[in-house]
Protein backbone atom coordinates (compact mmCIF):
# COMPACT_ATOMS: atom_id res chain seq x y z
CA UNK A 1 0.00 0.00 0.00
CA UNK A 2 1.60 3.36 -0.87
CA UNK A 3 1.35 6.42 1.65
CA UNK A 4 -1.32 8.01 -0.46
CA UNK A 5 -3.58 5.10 -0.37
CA UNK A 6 -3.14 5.02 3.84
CA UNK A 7 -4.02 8.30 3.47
CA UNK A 8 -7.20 7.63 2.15
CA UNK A 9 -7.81 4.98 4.00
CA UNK A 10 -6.55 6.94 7.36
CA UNK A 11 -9.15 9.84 6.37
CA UNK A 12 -11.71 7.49 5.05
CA UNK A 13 -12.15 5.86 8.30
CA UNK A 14 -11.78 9.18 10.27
CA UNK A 15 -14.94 9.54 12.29
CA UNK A 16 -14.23 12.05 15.21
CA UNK A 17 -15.40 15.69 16.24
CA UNK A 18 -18.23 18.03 14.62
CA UNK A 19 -19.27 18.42 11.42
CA UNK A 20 -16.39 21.14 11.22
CA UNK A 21 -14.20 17.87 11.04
CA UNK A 22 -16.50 16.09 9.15
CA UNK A 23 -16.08 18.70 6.34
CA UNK A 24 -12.31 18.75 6.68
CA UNK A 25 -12.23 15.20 5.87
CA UNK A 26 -14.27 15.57 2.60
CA UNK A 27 -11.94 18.08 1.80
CA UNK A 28 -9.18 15.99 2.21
CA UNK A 29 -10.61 13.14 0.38
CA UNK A 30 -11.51 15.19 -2.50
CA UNK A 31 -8.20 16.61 -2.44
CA UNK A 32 -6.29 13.24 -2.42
CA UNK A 33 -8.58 12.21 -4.92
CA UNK A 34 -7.30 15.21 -7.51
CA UNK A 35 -4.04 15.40 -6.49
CA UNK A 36 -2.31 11.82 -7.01
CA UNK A 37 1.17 14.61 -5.35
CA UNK A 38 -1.15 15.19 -2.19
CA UNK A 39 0.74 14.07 0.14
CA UNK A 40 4.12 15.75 -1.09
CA UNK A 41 5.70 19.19 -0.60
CA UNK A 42 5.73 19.86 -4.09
CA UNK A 43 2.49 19.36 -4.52
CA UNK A 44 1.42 23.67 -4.86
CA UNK A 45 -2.47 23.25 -4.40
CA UNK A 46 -1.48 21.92 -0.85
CA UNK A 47 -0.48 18.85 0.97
CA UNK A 48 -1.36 16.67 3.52
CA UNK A 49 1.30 16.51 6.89
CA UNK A 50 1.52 14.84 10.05
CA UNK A 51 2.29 15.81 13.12
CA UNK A 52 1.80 14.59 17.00
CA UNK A 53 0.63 16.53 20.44
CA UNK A 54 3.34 14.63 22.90
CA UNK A 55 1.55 14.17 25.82
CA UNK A 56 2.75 12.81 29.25
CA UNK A 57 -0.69 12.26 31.03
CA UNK A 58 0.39 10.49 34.35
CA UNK A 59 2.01 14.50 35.10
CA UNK A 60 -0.69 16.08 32.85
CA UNK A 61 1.02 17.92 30.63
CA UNK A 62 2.63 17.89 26.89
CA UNK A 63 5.71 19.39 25.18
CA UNK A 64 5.58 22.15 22.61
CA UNK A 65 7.92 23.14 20.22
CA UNK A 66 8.57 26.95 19.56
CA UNK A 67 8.93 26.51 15.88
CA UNK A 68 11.94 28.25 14.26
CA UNK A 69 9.90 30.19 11.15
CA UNK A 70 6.50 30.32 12.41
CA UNK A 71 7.83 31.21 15.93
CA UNK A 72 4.63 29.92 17.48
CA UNK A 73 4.20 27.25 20.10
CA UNK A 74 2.68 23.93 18.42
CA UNK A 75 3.12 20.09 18.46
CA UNK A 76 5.71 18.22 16.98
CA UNK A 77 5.09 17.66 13.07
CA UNK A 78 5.57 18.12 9.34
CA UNK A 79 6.22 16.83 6.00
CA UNK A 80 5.99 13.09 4.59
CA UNK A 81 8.97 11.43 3.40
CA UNK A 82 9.46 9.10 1.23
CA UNK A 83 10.30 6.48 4.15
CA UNK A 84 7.11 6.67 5.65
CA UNK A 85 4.78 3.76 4.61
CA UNK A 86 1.86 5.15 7.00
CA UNK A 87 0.95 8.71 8.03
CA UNK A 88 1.28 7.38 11.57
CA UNK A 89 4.75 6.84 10.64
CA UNK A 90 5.20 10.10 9.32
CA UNK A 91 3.69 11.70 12.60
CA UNK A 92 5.64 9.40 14.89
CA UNK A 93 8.82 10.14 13.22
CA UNK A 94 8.21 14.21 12.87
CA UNK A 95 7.23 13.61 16.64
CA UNK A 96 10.75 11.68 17.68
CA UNK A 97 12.76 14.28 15.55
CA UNK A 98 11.28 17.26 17.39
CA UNK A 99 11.45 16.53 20.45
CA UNK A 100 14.72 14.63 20.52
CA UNK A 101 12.44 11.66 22.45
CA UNK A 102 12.99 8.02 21.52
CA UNK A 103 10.19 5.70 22.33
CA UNK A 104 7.39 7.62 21.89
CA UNK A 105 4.22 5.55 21.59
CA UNK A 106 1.33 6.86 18.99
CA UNK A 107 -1.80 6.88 21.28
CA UNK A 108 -4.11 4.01 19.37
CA UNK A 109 -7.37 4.72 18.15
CA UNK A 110 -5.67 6.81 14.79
CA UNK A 111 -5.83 10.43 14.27
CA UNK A 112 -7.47 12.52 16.93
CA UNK A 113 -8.18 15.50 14.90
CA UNK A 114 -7.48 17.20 11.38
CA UNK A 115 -6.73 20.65 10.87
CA UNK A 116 -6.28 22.89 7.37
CA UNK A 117 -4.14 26.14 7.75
CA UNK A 118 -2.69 28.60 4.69
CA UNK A 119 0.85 28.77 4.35
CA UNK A 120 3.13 30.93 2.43
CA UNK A 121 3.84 30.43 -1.53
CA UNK A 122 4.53 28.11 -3.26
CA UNK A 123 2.36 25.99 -1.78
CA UNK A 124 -0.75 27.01 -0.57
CA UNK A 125 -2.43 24.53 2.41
CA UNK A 126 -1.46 22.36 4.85
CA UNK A 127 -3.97 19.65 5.73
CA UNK A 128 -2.34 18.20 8.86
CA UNK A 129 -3.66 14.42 10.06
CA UNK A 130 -3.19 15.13 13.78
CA UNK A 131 -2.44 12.46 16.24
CA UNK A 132 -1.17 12.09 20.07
CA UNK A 133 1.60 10.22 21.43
CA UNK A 134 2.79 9.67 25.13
CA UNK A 135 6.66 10.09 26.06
CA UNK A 136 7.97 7.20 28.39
CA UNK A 137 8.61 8.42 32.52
CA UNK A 138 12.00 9.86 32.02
CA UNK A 139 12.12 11.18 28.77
CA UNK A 140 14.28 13.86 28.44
CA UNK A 141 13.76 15.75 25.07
CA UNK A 142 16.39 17.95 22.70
CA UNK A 143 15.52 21.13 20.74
CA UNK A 144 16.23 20.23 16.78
CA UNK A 145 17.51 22.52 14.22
CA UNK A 146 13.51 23.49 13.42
CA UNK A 147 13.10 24.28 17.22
CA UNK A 148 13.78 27.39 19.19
CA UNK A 149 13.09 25.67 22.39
CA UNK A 150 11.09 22.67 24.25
CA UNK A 151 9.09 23.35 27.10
CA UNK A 152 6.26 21.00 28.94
CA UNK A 153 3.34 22.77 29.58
CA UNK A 154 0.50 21.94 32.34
CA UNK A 155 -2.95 21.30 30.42
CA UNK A 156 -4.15 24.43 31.81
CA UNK A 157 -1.32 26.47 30.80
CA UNK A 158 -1.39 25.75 26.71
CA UNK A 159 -4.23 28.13 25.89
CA UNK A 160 -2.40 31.14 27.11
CA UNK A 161 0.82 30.08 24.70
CA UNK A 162 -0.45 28.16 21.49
CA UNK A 163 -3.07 29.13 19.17
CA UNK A 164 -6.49 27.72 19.11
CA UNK A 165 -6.04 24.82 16.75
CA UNK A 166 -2.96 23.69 19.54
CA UNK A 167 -6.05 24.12 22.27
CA UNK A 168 -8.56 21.92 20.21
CA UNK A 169 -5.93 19.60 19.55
CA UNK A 170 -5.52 18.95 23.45
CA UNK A 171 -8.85 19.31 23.98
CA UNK A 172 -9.58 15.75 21.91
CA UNK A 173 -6.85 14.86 22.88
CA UNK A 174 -7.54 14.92 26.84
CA UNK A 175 -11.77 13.73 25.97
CA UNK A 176 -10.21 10.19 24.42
CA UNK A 177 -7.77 10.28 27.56
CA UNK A 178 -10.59 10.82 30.46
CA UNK A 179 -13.53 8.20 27.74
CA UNK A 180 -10.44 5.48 28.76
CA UNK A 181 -10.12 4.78 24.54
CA UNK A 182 -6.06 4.62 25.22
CA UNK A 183 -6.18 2.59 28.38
């Protein structure tokens, strides 16, 4: 199976949130469906990424990365590579890169949300699968070359420092945490 078709098939079987997500996902079927380069860079009508809140939920709280160009607190992600058989792949590895943290589990259940932002020319969109993964008691992360810093932030704490689709992101995150679906 090639990383566009687990795309699909990732999105297909995406069933979470409001009808808000419910149209993102028809938007990113439709634009897999167009766009056979959808889930490449170089694809200029937009893109699909992956990328990972890091969450450690026994201390309840989750790392962000200040992000070099967009200098704006998110979660760990990015751009598929050609290594990448699965877009869990491609969000786990984004995730480990990051945050300098080995043996970071995806939480099951796939993606926990999906979010579509504009970004500068040449391309135009990002349509970012968005899924959480837990850091091992101990961790200790490193800031990459696409980092300005690390910092673990209490739940509480991430609305006043990340923008709203960060929030939401946490928000699903911590519902699927408290329903027990990653027990």
């Amino acid at each position: 199976m090639s990383l566009h078709d687990d795309a699909v098939s990732v999105v297909r079987s995406y069933a979470e949130g409001d009808g808000q997500q419910a149209e993102l996902r028809l938007t990113y079927l439709d634009h897999l469906a167009v766009h056979p380069d959808g889930m490449w860079k170089a694809c200029g009508a937009g893109h699909l990424t992956a990328s990972a809140l890091v969450i450690d939920p026994d201390r309840g709280r989750v790392l962000l990365t200040l992000h070099k160009k967009l200098r704006m607190w998110l979660q760990m992600g990015g751009h598929c590579e050609p290594q990448d058989a699965t877009l869990a792949d491609a969000a786990l590895r984004e995730a480990t890169e990051e945050s300098g943290i080995t043996g970071l589990t995806l939480l099951p259940g796939g993606p926990v949300r999906l979010d579509r932002h504009p970004i500068p020319a040449p391309c135009h969109w990002h349509l970012d699968v968005q899924y959480a993964a837990t850091a091992s008691a101990g961790a200790v992360e490193q800031i990459s070359d696409e980092s300005l810093d690390l910092r673990w932030f209490p739940y509480d704490e991430v609305e006043k420092v990340a923008d709203a689709s960060v929030v939401r992101l946490l928000e699903n995150t911590r519902a699927r945490l408290d329903a027990g679906q990653y027990s």
